[in-house]
PDB file of N, CA and C in Angstrom:
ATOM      1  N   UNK A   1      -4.224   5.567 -45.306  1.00  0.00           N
ATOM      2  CA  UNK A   1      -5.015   5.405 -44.101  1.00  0.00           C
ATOM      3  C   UNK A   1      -4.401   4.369 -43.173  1.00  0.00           C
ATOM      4  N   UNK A   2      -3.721   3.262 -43.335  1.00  0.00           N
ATOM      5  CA  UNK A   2      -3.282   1.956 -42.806  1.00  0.00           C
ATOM      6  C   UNK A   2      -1.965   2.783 -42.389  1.00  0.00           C
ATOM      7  N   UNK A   3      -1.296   3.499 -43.451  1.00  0.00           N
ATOM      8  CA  UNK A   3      -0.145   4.052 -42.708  1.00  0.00           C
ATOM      9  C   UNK A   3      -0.259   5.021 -41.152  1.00  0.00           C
ATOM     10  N   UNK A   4      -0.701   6.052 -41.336  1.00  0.00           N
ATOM     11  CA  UNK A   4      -1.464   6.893 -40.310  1.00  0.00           C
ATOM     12  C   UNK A   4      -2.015   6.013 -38.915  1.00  0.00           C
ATOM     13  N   UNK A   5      -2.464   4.844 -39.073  1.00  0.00           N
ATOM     14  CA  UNK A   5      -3.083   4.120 -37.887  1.00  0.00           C
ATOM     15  C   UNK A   5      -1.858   3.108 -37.465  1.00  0.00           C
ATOM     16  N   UNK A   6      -1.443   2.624 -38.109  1.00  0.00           N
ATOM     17  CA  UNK A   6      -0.054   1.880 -38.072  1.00  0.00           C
ATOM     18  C   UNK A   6       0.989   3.272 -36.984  1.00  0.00           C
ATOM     19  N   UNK A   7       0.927   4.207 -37.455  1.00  0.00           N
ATOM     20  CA  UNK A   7       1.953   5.042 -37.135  1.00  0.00           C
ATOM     21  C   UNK A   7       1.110   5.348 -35.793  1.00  0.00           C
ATOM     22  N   UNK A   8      -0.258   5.795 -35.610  1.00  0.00           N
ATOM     23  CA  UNK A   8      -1.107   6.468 -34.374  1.00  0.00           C
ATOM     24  C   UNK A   8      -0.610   4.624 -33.289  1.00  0.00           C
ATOM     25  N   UNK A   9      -0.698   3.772 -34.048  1.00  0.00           N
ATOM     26  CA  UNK A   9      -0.808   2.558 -32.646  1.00  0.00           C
ATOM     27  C   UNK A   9       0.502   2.554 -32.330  1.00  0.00           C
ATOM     28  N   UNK A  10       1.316   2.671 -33.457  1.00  0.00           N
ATOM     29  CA  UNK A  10       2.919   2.619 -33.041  1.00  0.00           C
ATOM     30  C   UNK A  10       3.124   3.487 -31.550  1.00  0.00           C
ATOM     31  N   UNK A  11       3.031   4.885 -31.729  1.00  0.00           N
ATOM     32  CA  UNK A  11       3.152   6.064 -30.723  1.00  0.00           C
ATOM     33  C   UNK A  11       2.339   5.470 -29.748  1.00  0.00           C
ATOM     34  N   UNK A  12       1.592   5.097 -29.745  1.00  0.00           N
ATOM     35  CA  UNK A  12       0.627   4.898 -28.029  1.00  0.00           C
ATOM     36  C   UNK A  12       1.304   3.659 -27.560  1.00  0.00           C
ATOM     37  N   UNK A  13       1.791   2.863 -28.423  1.00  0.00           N
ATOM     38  CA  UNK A  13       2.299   1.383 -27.959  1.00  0.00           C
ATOM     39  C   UNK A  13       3.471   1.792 -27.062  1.00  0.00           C
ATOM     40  N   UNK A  14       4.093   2.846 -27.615  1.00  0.00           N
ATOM     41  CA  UNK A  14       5.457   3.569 -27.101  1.00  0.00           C
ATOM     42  C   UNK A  14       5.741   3.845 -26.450  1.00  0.00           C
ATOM     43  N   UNK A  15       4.391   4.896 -25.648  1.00  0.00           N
ATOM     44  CA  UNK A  15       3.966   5.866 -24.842  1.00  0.00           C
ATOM     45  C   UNK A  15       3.588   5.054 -23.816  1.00  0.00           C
ATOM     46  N   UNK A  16       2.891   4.032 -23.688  1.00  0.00           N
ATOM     47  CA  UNK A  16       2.355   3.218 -23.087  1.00  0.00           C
ATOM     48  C   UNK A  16       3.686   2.330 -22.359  1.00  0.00           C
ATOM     49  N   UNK A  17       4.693   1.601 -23.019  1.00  0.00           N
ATOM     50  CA  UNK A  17       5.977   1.224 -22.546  1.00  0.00           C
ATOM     51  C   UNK A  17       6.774   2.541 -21.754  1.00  0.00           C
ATOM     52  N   UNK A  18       6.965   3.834 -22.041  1.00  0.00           N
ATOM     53  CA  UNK A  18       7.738   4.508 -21.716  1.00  0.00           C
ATOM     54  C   UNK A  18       6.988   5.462 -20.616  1.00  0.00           C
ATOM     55  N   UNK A  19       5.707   5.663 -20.164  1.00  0.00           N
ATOM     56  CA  UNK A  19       4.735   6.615 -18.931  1.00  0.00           C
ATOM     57  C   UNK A  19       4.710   5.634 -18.247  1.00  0.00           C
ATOM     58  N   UNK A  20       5.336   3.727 -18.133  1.00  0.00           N
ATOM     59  CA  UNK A  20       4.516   3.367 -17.132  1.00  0.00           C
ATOM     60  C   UNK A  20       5.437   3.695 -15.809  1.00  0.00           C
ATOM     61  N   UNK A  21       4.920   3.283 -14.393  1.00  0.00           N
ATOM     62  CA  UNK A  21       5.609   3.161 -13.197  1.00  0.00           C
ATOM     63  C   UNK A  21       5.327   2.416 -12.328  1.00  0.00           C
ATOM     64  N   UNK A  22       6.275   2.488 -11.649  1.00  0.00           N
ATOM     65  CA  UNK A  22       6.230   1.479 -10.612  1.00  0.00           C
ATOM     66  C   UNK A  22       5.405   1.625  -9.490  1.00  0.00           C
ATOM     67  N   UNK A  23       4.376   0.906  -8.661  1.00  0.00           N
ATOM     68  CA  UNK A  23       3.851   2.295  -7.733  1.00  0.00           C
ATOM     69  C   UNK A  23       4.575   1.458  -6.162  1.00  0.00           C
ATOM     70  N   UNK A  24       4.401   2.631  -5.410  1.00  0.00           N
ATOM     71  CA  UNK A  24       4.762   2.063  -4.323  1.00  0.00           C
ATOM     72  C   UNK A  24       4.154   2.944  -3.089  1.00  0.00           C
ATOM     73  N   UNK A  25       3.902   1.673  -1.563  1.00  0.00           N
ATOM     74  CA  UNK A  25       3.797   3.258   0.048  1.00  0.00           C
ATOM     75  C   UNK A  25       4.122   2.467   0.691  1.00  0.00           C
ATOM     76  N   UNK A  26       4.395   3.531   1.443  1.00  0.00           N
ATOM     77  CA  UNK A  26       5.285   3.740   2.805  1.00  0.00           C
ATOM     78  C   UNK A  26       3.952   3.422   3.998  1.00  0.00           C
ATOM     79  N   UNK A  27       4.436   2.659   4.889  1.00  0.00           N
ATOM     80  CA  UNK A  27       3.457   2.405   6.395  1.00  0.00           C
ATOM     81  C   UNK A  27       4.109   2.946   7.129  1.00  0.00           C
ATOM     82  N   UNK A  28       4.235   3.922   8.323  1.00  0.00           N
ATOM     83  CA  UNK A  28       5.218   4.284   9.474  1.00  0.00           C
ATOM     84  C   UNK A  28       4.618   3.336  10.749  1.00  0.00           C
ATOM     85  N   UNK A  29       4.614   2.793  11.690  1.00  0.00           N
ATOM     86  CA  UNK A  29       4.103   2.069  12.692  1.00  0.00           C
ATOM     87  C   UNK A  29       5.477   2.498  13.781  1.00  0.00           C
ATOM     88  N   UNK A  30       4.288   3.173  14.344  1.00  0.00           N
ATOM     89  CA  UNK A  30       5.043   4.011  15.809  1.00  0.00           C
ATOM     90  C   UNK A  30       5.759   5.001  15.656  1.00  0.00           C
ATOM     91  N   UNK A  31       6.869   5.404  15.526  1.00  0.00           N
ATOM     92  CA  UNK A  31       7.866   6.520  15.398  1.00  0.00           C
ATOM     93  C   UNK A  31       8.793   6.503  14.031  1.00  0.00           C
ATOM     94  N   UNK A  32       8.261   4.847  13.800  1.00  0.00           N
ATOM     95  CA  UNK A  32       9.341   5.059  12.067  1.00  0.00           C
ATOM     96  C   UNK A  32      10.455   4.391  13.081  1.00  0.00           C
ATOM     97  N   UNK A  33      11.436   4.249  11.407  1.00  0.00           N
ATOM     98  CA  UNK A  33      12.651   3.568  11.537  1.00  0.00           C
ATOM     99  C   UNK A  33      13.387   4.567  12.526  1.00  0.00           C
ATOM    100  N   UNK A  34      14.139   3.587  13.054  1.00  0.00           N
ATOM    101  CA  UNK A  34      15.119   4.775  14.342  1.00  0.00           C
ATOM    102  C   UNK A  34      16.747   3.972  14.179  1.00  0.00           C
ATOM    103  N   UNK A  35      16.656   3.093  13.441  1.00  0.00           N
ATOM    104  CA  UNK A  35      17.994   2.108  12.908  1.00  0.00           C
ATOM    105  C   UNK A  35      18.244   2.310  11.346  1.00  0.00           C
ATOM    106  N   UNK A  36      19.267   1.156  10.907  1.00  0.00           N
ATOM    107  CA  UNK A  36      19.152   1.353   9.059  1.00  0.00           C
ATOM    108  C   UNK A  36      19.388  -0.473   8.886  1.00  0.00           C
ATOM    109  N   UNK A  37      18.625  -1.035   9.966  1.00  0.00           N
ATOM    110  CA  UNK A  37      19.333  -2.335   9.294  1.00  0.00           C
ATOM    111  C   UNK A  37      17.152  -2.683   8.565  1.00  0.00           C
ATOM    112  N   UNK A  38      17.625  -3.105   7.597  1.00  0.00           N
ATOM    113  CA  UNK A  38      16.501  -3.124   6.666  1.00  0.00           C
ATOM    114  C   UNK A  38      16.454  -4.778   6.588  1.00  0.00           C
ATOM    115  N   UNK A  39      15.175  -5.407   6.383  1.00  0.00           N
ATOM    116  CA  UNK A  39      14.967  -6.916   5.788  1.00  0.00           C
ATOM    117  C   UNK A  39      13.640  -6.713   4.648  1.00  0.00           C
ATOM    118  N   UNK A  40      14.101  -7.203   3.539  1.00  0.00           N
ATOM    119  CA  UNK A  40      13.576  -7.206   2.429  1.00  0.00           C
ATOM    120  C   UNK A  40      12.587  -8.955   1.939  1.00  0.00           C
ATOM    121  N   UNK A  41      11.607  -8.742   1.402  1.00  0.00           N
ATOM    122  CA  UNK A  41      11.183 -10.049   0.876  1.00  0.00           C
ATOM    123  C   UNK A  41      10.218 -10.364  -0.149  1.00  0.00           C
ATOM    124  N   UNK A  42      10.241 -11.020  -0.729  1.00  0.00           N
ATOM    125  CA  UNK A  42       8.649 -10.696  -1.884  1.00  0.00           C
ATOM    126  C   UNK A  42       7.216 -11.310  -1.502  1.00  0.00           C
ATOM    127  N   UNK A  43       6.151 -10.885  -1.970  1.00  0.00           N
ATOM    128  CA  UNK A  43       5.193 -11.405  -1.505  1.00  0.00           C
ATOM    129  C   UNK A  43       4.749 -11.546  -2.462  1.00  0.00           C
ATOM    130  N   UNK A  44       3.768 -12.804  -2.466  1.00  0.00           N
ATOM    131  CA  UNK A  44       3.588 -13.730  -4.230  1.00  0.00           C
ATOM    132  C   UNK A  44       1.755 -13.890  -4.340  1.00  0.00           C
ATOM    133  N   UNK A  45       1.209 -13.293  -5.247  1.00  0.00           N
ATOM    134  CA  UNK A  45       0.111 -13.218  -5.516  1.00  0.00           C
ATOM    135  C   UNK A  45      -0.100 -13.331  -7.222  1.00  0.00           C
ATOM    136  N   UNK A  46      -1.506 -14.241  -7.268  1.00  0.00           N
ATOM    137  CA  UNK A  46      -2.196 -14.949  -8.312  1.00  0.00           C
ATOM    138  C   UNK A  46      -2.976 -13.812  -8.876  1.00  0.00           C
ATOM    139  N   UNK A  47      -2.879 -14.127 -10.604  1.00  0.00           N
ATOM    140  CA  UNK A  47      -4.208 -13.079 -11.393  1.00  0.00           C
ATOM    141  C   UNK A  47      -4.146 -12.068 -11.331  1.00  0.00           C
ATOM    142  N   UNK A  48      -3.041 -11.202 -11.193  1.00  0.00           N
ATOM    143  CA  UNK A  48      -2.949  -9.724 -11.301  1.00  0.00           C
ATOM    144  C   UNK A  48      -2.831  -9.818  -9.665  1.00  0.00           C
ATOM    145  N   UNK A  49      -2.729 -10.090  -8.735  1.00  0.00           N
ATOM    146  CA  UNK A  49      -2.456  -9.786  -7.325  1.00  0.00           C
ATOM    147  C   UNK A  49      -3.764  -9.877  -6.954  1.00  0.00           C
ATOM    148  N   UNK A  50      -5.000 -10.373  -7.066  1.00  0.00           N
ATOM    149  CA  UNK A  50      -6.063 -10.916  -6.937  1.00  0.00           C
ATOM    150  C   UNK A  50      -6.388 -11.931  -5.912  1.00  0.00           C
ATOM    151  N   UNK A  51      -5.626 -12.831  -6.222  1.00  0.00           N
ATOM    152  CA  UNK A  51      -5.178 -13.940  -4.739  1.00  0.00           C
ATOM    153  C   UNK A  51      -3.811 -13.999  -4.540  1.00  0.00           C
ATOM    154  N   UNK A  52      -3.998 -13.802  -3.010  1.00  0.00           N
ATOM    155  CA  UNK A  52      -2.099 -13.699  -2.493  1.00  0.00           C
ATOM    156  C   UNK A  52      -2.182 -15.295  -2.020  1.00  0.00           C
ATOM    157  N   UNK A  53      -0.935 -15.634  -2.425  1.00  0.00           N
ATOM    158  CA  UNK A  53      -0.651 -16.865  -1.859  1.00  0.00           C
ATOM    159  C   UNK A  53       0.860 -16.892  -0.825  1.00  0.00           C
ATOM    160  N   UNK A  54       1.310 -16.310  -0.764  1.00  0.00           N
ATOM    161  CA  UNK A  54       2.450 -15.664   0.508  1.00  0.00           C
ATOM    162  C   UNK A  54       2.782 -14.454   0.527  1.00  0.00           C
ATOM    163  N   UNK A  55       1.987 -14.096   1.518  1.00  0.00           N
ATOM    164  CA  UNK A  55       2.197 -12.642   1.738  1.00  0.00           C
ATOM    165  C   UNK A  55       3.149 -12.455   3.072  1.00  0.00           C
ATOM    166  N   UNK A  56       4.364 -11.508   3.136  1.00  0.00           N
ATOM    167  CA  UNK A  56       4.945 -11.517   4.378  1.00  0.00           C
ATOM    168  C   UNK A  56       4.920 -10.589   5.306  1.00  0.00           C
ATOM    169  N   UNK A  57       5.039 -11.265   6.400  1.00  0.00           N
ATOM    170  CA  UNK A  57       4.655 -10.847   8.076  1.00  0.00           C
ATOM    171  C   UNK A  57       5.845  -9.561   8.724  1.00  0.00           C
ATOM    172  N   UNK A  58       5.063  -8.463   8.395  1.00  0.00           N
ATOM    173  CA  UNK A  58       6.306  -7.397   8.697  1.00  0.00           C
ATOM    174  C   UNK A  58       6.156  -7.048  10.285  1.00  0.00           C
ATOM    175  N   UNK A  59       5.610  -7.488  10.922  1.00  0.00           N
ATOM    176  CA  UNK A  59       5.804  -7.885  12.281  1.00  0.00           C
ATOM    177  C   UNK A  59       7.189  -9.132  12.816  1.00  0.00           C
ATOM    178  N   UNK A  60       7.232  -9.822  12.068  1.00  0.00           N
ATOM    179  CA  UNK A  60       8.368 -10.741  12.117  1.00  0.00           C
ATOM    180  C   UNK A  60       8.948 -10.205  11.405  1.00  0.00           C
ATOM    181  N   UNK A  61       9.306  -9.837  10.521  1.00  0.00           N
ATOM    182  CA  UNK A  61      10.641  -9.203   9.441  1.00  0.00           C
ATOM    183  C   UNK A  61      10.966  -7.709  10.467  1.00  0.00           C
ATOM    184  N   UNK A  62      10.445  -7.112  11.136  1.00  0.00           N
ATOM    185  CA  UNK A  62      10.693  -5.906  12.304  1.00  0.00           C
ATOM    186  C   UNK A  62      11.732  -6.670  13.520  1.00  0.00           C
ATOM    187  N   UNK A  63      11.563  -8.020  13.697  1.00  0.00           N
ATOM    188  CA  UNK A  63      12.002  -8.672  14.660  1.00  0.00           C
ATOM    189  C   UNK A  63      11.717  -8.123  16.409  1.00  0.00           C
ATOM    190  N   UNK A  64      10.556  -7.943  16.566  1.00  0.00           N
ATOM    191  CA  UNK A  64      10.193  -7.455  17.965  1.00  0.00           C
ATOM    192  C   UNK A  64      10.127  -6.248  17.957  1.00  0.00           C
ATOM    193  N   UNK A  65      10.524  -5.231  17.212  1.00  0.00           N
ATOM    194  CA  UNK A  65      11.052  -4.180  17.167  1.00  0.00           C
ATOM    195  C   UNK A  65       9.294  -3.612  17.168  1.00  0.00           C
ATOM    196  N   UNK A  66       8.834  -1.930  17.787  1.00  0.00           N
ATOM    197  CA  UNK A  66       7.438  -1.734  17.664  1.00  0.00           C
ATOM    198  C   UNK A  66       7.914  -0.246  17.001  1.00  0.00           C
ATOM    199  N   UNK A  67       8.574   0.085  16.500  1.00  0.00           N
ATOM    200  CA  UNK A  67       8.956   1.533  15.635  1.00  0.00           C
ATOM    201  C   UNK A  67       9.597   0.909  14.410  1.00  0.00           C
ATOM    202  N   UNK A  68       8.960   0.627  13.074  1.00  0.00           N
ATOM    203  CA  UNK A  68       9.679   0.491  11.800  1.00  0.00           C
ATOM    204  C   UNK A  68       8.861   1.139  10.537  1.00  0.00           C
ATOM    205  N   UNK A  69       9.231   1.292   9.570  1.00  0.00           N
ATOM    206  CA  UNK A  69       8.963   1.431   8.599  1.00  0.00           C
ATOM    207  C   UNK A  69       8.918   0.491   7.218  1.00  0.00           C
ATOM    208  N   UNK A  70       7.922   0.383   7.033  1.00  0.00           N
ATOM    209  CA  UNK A  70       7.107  -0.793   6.123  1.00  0.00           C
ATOM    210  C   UNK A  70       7.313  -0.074   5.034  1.00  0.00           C
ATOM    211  N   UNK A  71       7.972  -0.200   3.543  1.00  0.00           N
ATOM    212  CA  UNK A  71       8.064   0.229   2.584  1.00  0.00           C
ATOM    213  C   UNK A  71       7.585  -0.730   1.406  1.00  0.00           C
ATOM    214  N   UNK A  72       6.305  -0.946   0.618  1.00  0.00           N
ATOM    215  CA  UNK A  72       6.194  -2.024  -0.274  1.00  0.00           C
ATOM    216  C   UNK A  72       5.637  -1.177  -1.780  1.00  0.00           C
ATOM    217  N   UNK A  73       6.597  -2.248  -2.898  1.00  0.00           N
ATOM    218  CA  UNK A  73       6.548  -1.617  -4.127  1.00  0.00           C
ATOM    219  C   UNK A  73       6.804  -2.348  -5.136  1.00  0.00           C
ATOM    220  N   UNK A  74       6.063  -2.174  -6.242  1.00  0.00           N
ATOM    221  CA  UNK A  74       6.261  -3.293  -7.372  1.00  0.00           C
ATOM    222  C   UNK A  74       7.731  -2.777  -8.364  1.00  0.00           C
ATOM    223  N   UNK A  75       8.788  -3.364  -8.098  1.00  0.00           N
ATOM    224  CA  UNK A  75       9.673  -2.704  -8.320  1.00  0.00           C
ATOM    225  C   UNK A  75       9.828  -3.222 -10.318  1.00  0.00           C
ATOM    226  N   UNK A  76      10.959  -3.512 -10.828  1.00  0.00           N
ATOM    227  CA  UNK A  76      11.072  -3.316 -12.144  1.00  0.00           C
ATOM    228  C   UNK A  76      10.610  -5.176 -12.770  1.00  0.00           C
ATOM    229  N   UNK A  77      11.649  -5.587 -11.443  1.00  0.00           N
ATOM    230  CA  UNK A  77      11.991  -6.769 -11.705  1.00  0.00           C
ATOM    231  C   UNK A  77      10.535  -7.471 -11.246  1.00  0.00           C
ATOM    232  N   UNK A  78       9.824  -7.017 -10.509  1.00  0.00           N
ATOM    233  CA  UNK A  78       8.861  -7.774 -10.374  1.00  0.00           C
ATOM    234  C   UNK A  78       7.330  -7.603 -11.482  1.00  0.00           C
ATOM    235  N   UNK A  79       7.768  -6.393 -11.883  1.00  0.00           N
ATOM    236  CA  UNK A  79       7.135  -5.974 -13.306  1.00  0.00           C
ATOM    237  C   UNK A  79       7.190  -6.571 -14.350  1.00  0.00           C
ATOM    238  N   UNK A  80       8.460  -7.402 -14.402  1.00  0.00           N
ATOM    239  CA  UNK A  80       9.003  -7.905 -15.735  1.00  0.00           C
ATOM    240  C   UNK A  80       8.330  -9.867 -15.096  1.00  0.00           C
ATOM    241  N   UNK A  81       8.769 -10.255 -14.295  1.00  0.00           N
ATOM    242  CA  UNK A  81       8.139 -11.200 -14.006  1.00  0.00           C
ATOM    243  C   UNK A  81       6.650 -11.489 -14.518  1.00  0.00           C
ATOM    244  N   UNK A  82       6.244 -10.363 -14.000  1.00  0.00           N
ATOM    245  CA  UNK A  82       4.535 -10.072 -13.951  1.00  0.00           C
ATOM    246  C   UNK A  82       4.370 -10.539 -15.716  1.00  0.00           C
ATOM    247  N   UNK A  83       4.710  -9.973 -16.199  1.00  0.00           N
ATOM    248  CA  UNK A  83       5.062  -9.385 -17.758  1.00  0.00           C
ATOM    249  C   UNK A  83       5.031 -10.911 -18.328  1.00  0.00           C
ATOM    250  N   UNK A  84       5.921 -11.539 -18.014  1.00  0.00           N
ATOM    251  CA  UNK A  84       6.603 -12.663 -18.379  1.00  0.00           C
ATOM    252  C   UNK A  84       5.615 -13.627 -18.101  1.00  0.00           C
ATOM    253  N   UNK A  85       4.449 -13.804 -17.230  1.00  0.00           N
ATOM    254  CA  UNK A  85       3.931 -14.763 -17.112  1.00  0.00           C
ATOM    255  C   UNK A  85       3.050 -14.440 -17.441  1.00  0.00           C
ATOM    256  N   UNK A  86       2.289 -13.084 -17.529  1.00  0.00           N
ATOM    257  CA  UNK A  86       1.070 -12.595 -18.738  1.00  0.00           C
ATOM    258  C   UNK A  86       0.491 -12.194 -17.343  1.00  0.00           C
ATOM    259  N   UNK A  87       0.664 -12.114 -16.056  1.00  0.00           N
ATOM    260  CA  UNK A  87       0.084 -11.395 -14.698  1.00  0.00           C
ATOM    261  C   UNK A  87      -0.930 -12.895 -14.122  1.00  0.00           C
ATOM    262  N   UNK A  88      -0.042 -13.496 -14.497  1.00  0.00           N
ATOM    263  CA  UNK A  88      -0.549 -15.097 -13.638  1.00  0.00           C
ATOM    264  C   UNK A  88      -0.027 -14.714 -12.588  1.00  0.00           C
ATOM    265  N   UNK A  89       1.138 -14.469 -12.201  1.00  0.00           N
ATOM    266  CA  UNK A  89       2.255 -14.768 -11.286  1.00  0.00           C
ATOM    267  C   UNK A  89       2.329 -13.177 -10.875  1.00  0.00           C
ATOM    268  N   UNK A  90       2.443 -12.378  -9.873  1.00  0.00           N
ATOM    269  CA  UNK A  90       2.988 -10.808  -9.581  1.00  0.00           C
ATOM    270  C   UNK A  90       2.744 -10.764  -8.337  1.00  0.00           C
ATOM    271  N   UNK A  91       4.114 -10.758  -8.028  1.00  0.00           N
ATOM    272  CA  UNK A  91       4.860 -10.455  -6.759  1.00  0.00           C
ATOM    273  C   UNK A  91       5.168  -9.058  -6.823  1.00  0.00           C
ATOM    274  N   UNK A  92       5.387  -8.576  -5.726  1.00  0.00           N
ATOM    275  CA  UNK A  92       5.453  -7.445  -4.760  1.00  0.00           C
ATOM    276  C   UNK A  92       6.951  -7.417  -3.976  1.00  0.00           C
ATOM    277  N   UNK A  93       7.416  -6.109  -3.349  1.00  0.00           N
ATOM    278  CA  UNK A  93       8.540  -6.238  -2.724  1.00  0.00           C
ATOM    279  C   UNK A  93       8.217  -5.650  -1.161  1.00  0.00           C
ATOM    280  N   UNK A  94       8.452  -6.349  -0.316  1.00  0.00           N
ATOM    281  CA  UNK A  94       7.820  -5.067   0.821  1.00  0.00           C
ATOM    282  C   UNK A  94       9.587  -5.030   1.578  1.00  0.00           C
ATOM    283  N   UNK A  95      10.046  -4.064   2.238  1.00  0.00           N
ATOM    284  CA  UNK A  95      11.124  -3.922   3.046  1.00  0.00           C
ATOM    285  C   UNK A  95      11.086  -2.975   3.715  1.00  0.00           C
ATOM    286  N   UNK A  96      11.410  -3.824   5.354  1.00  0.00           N
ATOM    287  CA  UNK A  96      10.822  -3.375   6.983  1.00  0.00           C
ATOM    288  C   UNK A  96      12.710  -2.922   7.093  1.00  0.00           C
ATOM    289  N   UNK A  97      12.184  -1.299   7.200  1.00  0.00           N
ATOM    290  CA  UNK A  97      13.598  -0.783   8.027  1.00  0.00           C
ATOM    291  C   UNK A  97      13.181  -0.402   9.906  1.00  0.00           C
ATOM    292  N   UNK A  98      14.324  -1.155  10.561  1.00  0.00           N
ATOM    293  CA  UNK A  98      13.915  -0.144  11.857  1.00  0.00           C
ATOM    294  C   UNK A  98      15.029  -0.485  12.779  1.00  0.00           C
TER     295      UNK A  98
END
């Protein structure tokens, strides 16, 4: 019986490491990117992303620009961070192409 449940938690523990993902969306504001120069940055939030404590200004990262594309996503590395501090700490990636 201990074997069988040992083996059933093993597989979900597994399954659970190997189905997860990353999630991520897209904002278009105005016509979308019409360039390829991109600015990237992280944005840093408390308790599972619960309280943000710097979140960044994709109006300034656009640089004047009123057609870009806002792309933000919890990518691997910020997963593993997350991970690493037990989800005290989880940052975000957002990057303004236009």
């Amino acid at each position: 019986m201990i074997k069988k449940t040992m083996r059933l938690f093993t597989i979900a523990f597994t399954a659970s490491i190997l189905l997860t993902s990353c999630y991520s969306y897209t904002s278009v504001v105005g016509a979308g990117a019409k360039g390829n120069t991109e600015v990237t940055k992280w944005n840093h939030y408390l308790i599972g992303g619960l309280a943000p404590v710097g979140v960044s200004d994709t109006k300034e990262m656009a640089n004047g620009s009123e057609d870009y594309t806002i792309f933000t996503r919890h990518s691997f590395v910020n997963g593993l961070v997350n991970a690493i501090t037990f989800g005290l700490y989880t940052p975000t990636t957002t990057t303004v192409k236009y």
